[in-house]
PDB file of N, CA and C in Angstrom:
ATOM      1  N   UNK A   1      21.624  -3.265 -21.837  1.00  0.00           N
ATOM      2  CA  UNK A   1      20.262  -3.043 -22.302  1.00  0.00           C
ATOM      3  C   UNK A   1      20.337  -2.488 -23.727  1.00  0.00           C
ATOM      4  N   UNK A   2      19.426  -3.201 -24.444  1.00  0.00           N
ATOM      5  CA  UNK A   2      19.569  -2.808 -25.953  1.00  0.00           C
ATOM      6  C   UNK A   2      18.931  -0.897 -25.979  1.00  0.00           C
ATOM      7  N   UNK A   3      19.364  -0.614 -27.402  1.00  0.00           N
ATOM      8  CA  UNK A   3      18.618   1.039 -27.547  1.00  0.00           C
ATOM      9  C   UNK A   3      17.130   0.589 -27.564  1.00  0.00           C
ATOM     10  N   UNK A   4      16.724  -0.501 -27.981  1.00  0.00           N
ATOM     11  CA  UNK A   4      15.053  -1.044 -28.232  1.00  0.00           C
ATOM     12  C   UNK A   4      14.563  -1.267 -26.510  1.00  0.00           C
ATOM     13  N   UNK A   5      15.243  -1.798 -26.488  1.00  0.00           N
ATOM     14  CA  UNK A   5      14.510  -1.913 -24.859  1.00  0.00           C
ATOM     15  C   UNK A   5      14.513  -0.992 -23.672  1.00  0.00           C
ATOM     16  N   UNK A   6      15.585  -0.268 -24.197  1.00  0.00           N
ATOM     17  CA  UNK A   6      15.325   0.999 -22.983  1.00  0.00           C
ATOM     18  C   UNK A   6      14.545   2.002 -23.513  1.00  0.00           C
ATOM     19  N   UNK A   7      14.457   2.116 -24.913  1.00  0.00           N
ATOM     20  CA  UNK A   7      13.209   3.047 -25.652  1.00  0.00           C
ATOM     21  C   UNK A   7      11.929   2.836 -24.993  1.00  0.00           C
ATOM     22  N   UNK A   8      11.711   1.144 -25.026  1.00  0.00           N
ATOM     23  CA  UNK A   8      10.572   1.095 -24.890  1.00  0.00           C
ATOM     24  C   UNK A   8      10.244   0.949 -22.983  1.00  0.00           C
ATOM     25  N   UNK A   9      10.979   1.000 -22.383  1.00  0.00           N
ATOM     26  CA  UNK A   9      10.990   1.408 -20.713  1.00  0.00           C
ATOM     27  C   UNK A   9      10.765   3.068 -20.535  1.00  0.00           C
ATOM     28  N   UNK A  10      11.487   4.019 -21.691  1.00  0.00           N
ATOM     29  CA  UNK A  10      11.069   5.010 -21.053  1.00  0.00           C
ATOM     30  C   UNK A  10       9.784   5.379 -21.761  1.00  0.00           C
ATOM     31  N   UNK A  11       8.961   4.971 -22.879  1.00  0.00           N
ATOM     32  CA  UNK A  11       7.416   5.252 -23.437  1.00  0.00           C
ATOM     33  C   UNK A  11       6.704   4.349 -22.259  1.00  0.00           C
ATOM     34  N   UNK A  12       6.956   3.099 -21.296  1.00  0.00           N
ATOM     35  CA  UNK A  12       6.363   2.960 -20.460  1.00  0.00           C
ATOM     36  C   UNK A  12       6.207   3.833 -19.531  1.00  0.00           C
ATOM     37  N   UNK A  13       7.369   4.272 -18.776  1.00  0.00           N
ATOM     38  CA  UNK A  13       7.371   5.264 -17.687  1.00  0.00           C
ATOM     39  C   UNK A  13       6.337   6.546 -18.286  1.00  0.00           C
ATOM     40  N   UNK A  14       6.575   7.172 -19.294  1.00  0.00           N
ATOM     41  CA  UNK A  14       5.682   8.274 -20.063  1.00  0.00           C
ATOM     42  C   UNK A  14       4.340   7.602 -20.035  1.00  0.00           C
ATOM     43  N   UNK A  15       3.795   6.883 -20.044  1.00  0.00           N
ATOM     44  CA  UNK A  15       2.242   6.466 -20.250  1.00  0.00           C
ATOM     45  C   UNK A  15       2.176   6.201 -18.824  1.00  0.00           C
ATOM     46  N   UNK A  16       3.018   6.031 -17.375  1.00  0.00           N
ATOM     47  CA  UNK A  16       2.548   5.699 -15.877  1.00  0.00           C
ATOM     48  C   UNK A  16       2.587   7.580 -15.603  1.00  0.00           C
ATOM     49  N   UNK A  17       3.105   8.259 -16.658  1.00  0.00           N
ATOM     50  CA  UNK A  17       3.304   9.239 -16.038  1.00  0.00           C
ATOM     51  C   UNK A  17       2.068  10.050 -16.016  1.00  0.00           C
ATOM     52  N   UNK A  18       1.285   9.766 -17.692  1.00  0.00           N
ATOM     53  CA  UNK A  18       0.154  10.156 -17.909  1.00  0.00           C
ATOM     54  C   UNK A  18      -0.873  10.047 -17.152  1.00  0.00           C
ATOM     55  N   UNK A  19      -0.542   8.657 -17.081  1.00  0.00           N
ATOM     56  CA  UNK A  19      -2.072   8.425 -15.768  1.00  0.00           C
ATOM     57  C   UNK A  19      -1.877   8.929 -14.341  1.00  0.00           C
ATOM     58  N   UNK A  20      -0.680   9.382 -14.233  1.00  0.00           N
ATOM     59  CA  UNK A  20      -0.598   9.992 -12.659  1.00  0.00           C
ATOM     60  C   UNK A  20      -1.293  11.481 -13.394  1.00  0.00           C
ATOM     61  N   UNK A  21      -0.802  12.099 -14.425  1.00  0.00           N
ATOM     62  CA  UNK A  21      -1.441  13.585 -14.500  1.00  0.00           C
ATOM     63  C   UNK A  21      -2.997  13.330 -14.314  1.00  0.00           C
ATOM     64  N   UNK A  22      -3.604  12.355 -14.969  1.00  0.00           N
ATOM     65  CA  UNK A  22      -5.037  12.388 -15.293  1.00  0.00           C
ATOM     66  C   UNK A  22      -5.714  12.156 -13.580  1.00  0.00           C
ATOM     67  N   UNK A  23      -4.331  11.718 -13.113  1.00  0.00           N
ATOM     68  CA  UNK A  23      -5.594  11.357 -11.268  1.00  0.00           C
ATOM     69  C   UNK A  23      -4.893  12.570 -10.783  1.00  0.00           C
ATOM     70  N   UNK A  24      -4.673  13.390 -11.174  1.00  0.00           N
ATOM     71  CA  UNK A  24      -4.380  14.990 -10.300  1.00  0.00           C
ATOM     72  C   UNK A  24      -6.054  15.744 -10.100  1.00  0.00           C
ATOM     73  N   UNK A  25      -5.776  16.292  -9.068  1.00  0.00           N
ATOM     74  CA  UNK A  25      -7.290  17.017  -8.922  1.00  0.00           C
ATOM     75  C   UNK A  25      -7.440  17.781  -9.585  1.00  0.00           C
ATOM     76  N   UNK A  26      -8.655  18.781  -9.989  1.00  0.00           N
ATOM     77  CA  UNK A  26      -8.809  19.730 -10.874  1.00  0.00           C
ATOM     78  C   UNK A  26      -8.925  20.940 -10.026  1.00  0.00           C
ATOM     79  N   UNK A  27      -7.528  20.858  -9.418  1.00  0.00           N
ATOM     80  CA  UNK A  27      -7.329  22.694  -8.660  1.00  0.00           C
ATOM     81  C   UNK A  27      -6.293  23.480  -9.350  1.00  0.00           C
ATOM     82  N   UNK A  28      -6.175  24.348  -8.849  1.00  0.00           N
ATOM     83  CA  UNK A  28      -5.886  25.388  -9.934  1.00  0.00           C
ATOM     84  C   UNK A  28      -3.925  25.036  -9.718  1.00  0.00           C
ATOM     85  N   UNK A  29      -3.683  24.249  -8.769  1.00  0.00           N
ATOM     86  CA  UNK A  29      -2.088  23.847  -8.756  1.00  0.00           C
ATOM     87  C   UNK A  29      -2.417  22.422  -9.291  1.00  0.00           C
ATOM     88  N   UNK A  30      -3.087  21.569  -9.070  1.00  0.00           N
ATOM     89  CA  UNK A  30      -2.914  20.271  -9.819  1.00  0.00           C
ATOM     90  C   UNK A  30      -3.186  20.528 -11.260  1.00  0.00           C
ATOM     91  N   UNK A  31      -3.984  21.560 -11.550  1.00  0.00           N
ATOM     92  CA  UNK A  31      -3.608  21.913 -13.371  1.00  0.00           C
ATOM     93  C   UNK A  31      -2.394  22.313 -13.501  1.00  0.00           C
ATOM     94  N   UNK A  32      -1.424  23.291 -12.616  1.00  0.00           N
ATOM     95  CA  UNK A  32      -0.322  23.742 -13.142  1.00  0.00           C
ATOM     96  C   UNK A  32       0.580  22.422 -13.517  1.00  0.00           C
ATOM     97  N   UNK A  33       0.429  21.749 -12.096  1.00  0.00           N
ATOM     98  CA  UNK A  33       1.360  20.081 -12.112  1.00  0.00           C
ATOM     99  C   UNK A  33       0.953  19.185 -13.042  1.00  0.00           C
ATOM    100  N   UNK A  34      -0.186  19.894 -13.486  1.00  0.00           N
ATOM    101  CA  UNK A  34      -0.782  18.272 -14.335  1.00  0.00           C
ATOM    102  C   UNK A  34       0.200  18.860 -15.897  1.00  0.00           C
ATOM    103  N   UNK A  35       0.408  20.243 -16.055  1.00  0.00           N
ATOM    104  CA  UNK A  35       0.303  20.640 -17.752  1.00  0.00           C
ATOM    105  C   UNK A  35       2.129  20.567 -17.531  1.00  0.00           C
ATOM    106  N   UNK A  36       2.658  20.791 -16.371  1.00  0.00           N
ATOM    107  CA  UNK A  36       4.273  20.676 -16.606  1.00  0.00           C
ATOM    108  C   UNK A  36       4.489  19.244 -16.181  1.00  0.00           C
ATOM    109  N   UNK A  37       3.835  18.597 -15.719  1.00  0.00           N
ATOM    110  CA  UNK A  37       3.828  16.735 -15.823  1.00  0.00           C
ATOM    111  C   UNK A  37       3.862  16.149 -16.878  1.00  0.00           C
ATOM    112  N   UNK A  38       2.929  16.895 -17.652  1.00  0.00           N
ATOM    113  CA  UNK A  38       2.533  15.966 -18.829  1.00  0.00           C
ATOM    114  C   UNK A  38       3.837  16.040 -20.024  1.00  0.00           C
ATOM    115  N   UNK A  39       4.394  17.961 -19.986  1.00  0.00           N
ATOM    116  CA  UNK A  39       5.109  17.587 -20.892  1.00  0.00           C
ATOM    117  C   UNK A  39       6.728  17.257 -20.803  1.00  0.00           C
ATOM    118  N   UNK A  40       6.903  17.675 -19.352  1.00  0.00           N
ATOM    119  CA  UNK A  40       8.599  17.148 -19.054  1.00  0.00           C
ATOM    120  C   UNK A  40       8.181  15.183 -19.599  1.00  0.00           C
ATOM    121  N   UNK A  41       6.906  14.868 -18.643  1.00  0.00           N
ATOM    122  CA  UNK A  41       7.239  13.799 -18.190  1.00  0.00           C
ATOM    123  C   UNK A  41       7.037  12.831 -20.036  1.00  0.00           C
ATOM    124  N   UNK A  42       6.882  13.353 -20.665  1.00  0.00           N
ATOM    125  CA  UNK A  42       6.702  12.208 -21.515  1.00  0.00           C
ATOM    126  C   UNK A  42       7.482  12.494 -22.744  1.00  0.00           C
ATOM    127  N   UNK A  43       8.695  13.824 -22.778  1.00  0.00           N
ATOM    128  CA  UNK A  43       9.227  14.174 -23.289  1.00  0.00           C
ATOM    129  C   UNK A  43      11.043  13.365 -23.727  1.00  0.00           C
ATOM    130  N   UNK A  44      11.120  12.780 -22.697  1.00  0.00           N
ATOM    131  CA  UNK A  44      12.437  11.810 -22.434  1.00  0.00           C
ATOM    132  C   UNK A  44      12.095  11.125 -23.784  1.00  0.00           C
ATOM    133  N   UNK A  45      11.005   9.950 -23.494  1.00  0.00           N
ATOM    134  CA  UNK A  45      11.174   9.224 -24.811  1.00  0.00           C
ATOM    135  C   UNK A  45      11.206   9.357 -26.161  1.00  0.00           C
ATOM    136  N   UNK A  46      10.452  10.298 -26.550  1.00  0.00           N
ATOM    137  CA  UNK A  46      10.677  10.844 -27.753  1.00  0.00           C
ATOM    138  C   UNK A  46      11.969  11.450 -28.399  1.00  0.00           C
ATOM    139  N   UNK A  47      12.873  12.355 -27.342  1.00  0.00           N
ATOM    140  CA  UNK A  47      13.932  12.971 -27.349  1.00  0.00           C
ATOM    141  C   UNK A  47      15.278  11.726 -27.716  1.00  0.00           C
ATOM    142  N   UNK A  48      14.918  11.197 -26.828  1.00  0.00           N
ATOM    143  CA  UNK A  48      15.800   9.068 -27.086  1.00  0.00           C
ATOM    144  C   UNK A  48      15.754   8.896 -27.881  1.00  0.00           C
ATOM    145  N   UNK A  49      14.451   8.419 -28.507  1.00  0.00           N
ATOM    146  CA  UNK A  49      14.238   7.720 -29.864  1.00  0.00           C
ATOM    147  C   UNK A  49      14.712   8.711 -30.962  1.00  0.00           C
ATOM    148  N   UNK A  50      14.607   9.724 -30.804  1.00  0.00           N
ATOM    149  CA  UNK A  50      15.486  10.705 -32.134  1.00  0.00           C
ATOM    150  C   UNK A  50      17.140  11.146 -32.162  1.00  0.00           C
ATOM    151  N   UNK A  51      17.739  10.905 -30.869  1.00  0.00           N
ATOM    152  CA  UNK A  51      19.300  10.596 -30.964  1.00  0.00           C
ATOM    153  C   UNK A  51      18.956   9.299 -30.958  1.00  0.00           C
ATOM    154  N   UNK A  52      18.672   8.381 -31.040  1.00  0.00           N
ATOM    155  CA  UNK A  52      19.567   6.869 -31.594  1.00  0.00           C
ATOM    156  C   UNK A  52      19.218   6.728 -33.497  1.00  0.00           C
ATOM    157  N   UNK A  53      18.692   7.827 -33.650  1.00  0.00           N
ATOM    158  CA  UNK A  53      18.865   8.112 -35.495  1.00  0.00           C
ATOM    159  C   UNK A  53      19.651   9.397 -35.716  1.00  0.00           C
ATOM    160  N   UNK A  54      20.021   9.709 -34.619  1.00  0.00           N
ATOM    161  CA  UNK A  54      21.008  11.099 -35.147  1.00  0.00           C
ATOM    162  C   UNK A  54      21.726  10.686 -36.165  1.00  0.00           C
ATOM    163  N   UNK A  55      21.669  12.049 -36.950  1.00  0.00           N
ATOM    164  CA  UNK A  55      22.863  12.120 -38.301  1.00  0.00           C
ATOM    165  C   UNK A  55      24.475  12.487 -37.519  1.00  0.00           C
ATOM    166  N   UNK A  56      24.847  12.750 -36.427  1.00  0.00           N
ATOM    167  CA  UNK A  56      25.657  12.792 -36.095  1.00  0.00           C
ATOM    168  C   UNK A  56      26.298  12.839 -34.468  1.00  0.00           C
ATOM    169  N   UNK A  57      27.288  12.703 -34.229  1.00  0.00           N
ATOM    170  CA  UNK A  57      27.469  12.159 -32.751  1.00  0.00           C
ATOM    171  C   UNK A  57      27.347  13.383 -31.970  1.00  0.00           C
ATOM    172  N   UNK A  58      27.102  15.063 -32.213  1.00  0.00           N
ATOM    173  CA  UNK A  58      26.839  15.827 -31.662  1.00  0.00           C
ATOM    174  C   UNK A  58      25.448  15.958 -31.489  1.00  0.00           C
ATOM    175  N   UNK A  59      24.676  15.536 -32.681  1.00  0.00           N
ATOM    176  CA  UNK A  59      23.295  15.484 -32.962  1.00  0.00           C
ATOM    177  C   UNK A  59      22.599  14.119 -31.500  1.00  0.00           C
ATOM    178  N   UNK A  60      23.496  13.350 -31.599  1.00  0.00           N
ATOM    179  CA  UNK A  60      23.451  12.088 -30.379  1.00  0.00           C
ATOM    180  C   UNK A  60      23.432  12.801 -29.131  1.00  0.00           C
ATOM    181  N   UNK A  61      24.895  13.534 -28.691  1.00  0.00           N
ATOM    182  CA  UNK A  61      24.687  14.096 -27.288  1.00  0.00           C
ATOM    183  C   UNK A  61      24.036  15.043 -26.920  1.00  0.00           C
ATOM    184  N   UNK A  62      23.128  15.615 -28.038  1.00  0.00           N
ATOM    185  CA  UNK A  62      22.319  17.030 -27.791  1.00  0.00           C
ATOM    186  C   UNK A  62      20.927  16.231 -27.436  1.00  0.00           C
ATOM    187  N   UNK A  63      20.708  15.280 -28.300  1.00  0.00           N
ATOM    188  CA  UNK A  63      18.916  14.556 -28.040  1.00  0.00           C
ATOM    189  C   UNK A  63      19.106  14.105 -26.163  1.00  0.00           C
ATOM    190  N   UNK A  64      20.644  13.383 -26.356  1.00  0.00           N
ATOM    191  CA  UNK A  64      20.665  12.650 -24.739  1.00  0.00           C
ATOM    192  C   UNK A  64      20.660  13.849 -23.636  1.00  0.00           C
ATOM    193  N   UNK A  65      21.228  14.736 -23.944  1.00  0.00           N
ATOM    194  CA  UNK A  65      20.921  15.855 -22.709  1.00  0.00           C
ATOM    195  C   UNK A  65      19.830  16.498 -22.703  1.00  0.00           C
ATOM    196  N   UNK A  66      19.076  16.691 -23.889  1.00  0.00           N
ATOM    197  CA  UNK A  66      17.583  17.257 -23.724  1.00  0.00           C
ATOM    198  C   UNK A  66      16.864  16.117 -22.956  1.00  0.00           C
ATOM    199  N   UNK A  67      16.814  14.834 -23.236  1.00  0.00           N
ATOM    200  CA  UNK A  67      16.275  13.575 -22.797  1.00  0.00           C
ATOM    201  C   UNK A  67      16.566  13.621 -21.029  1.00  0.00           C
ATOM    202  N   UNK A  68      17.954  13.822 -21.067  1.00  0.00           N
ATOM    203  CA  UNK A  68      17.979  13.715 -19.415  1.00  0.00           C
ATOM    204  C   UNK A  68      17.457  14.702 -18.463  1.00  0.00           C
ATOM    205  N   UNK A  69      17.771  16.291 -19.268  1.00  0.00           N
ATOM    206  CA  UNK A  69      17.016  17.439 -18.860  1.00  0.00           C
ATOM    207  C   UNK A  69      15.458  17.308 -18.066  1.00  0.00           C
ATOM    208  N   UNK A  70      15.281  16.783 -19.250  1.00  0.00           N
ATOM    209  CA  UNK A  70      13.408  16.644 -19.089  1.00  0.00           C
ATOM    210  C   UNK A  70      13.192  14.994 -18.144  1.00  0.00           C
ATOM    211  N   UNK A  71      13.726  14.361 -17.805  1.00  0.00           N
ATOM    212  CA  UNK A  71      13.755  13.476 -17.115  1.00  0.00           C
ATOM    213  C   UNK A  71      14.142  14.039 -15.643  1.00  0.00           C
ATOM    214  N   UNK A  72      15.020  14.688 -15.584  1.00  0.00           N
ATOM    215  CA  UNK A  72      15.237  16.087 -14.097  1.00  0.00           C
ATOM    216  C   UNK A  72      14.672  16.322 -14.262  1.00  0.00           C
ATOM    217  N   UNK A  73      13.614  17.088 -14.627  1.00  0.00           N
ATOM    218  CA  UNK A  73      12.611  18.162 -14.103  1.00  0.00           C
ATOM    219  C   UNK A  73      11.403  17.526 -14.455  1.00  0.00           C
ATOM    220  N   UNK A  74      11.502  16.143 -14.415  1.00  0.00           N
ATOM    221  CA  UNK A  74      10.158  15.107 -14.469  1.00  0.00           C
ATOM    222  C   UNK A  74      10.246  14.639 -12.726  1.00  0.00           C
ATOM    223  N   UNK A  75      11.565  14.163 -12.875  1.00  0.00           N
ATOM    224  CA  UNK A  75      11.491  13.875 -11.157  1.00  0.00           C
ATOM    225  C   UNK A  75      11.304  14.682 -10.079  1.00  0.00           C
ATOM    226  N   UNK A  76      11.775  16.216 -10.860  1.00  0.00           N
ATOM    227  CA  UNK A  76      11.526  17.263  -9.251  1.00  0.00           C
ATOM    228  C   UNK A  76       9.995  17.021  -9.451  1.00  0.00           C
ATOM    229  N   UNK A  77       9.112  17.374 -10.812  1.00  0.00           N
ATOM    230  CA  UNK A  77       7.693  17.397 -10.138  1.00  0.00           C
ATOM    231  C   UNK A  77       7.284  16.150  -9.799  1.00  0.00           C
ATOM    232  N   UNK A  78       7.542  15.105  -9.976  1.00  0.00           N
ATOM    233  CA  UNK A  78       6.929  13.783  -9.213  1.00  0.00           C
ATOM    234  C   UNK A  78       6.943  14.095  -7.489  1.00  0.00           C
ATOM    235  N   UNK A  79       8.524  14.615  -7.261  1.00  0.00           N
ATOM    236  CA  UNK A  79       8.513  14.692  -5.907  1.00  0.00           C
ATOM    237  C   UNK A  79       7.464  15.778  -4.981  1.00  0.00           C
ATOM    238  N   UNK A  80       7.288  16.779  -6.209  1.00  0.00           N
ATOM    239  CA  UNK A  80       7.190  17.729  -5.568  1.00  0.00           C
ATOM    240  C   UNK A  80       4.951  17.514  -5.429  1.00  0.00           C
ATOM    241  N   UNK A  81       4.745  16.629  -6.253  1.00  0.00           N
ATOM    242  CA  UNK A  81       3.399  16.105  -6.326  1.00  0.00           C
ATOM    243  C   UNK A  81       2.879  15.279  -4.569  1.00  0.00           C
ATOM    244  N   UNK A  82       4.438  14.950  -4.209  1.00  0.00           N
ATOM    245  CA  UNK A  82       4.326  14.372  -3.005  1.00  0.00           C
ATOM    246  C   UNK A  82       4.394  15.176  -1.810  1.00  0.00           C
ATOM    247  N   UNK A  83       5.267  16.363  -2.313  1.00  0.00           N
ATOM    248  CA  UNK A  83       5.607  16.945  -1.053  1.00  0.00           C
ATOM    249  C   UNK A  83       4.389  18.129  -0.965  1.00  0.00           C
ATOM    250  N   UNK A  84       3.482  18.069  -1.785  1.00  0.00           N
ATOM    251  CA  UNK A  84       2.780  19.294  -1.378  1.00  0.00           C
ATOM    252  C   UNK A  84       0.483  18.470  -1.344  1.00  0.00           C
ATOM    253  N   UNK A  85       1.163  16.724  -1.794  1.00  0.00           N
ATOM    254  CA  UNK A  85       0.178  15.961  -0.677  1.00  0.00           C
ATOM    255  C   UNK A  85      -1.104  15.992  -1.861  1.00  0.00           C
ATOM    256  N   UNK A  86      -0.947  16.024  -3.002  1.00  0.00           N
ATOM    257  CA  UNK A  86      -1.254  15.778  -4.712  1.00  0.00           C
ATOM    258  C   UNK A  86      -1.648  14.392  -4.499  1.00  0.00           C
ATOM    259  N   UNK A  87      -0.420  13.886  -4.223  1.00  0.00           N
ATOM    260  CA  UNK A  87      -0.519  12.270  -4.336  1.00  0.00           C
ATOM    261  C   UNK A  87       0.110  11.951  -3.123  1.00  0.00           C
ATOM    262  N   UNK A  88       0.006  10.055  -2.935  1.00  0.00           N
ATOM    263  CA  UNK A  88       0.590   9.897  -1.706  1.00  0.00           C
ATOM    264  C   UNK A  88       1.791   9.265  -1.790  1.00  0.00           C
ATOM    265  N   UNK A  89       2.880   9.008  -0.861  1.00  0.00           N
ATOM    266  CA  UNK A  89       4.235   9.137  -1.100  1.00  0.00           C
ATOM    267  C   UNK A  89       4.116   7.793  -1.201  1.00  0.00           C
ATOM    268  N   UNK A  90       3.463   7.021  -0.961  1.00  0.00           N
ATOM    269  CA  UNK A  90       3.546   5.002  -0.545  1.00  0.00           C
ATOM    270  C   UNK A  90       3.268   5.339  -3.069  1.00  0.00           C
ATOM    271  N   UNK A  91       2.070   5.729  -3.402  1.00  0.00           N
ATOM    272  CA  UNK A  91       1.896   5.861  -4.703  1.00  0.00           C
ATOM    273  C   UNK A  91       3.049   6.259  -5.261  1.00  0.00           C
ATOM    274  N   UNK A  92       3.416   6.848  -5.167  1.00  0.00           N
ATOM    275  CA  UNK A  92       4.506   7.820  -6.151  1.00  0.00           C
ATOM    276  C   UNK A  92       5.672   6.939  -6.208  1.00  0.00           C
ATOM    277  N   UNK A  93       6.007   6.245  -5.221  1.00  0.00           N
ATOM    278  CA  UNK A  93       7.358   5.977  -4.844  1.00  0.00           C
ATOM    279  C   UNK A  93       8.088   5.276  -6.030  1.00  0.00           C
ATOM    280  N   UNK A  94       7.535   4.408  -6.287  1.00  0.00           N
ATOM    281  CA  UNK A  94       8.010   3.087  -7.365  1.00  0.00           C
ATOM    282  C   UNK A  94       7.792   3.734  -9.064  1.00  0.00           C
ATOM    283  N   UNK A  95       7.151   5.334  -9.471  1.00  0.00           N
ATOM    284  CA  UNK A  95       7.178   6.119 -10.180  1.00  0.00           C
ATOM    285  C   UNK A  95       8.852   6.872  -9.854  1.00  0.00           C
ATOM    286  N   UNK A  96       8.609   7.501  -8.890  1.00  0.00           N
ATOM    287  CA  UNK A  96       9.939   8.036  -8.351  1.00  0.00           C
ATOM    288  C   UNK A  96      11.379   7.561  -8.208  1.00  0.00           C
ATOM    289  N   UNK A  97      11.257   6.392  -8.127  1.00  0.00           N
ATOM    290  CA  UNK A  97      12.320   5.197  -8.270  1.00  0.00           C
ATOM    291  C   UNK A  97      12.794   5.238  -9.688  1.00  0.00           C
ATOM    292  N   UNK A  98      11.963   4.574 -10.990  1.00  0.00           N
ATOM    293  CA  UNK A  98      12.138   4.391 -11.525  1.00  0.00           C
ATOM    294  C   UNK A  98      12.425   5.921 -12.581  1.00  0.00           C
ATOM    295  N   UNK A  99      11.978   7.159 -12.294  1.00  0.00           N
ATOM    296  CA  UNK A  99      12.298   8.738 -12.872  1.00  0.00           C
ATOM    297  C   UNK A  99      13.713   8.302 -12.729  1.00  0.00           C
ATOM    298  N   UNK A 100      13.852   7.786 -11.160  1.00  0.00           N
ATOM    299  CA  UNK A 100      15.671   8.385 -10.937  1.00  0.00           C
ATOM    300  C   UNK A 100      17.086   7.400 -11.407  1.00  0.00           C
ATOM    301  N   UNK A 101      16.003   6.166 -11.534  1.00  0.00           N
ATOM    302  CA  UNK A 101      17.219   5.026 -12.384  1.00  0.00           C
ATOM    303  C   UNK A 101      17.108   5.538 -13.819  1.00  0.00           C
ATOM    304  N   UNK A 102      16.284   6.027 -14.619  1.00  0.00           N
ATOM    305  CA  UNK A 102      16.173   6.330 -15.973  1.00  0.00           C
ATOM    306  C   UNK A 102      17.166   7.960 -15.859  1.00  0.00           C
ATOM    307  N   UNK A 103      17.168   8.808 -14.774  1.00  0.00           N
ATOM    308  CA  UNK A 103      18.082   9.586 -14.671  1.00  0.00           C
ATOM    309  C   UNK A 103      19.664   9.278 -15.086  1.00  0.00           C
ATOM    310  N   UNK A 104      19.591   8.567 -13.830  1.00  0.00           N
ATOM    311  CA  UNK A 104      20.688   7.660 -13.823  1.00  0.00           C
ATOM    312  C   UNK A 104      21.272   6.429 -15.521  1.00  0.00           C
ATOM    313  N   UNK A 105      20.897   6.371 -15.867  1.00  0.00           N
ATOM    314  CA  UNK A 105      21.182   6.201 -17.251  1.00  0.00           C
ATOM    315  C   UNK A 105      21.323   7.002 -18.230  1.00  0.00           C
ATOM    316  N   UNK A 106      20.092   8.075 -18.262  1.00  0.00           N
ATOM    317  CA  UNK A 106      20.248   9.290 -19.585  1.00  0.00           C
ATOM    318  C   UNK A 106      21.796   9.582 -19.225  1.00  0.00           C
ATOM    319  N   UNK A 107      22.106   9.911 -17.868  1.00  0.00           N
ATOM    320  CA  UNK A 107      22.978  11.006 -17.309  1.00  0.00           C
ATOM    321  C   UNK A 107      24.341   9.864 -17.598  1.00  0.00           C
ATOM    322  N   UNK A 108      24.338   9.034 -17.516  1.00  0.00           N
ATOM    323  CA  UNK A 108      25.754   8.220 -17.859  1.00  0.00           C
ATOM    324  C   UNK A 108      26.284   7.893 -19.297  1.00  0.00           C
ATOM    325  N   UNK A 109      24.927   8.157 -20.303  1.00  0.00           N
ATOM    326  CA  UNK A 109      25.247   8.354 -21.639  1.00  0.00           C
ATOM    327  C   UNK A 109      25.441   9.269 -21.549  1.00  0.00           C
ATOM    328  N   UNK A 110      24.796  10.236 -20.814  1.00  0.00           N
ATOM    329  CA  UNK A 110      25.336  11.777 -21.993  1.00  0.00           C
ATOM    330  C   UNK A 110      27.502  11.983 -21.602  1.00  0.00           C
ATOM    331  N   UNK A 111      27.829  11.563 -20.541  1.00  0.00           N
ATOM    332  CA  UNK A 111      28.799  11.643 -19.524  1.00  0.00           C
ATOM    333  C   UNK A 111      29.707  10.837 -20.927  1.00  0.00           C
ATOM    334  N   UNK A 112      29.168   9.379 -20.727  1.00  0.00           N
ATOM    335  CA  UNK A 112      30.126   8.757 -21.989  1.00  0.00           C
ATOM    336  C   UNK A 112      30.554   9.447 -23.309  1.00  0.00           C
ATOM    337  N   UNK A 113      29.448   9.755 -23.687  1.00  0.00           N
ATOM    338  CA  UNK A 113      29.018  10.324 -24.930  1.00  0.00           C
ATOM    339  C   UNK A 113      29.969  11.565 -25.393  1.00  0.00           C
ATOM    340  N   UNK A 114      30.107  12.640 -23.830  1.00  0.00           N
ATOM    341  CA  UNK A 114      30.844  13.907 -24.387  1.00  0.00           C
ATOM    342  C   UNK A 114      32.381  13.297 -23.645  1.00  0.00           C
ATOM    343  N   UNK A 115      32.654  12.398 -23.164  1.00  0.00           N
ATOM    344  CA  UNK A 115      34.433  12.107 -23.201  1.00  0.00           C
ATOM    345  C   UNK A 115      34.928  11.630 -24.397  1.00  0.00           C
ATOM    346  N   UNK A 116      33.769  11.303 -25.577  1.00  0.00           N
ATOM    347  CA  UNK A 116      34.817  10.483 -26.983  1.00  0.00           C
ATOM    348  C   UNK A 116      35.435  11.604 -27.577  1.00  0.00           C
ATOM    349  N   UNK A 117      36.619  11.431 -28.007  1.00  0.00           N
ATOM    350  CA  UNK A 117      37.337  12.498 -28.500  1.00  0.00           C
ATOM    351  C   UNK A 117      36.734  13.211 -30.208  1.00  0.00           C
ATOM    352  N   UNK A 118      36.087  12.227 -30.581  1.00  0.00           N
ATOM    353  CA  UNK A 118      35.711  12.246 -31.932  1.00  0.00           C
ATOM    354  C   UNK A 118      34.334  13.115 -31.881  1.00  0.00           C
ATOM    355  N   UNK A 119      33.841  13.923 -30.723  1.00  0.00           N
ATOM    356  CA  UNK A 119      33.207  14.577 -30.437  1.00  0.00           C
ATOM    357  C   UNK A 119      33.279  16.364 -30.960  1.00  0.00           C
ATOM    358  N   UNK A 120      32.776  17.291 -31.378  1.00  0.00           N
ATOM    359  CA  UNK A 120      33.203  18.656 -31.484  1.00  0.00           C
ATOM    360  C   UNK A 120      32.979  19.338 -29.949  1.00  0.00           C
ATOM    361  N   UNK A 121      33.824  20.078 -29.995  1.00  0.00           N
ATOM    362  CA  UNK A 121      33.808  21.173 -28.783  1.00  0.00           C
ATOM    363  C   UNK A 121      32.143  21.524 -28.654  1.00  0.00           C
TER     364      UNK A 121
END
């Protein structure tokens, strides 16, 4: 997968993420979920798109672990939107799926990324 095309998969996922905050109810926990939804969840892509212009390959694995960071703690609250009945689990799922394959990628760059030797401590 090119850096262009997975950029633009995770600004998709960030705009499905938005519209899940905006159908949260207006209780005083779907505001908490809606304001830490909004910014884990749409925080990945931006963080991406500024390591694939890093000035340097430390500058690279620092954007990819903030990127994956906030992609973890995008998926605990997706789940946790389910487990406390926010949203319904049949909805979420194919959101939830796709948090944990985009996991699953941040997390295998950053993995690649800090074994090159040409890396600093």
């Amino acid at each position: 997968m090119t850096p262009q095309i997975f950029s633009e998969r995770l600004w998709d996922f960030a705009a499905r993420v938005a519209i899940v905050v905006d159908a949260l109810p207006d209780t005083r926990v779907g505001r908490h979920v809606a304001g830490q939804l909004v910014r884990c969840g749409t925080a990945s892509a931006p963080n991406y798109d500024e390591g694939c212009s890093a000035e340097s390959l430390a500058d690279f694995a620092h954007k990819m672990s903030t990127a994956t960071k906030e992609m973890r703690e995008t998926l605990g609250w997706l789940r946790f939107t389910v487990k406390i009945q926010l949203q319904s689990a049949h909805k979420m799922a194919p959101l939830i799926d796709e948090a944990d394959q985009l996991l699953r990628m941040l997390t295998a760059t950053v993995k690649k990324t800090k074994k090159r030797p040409d890396l600093p401590p």
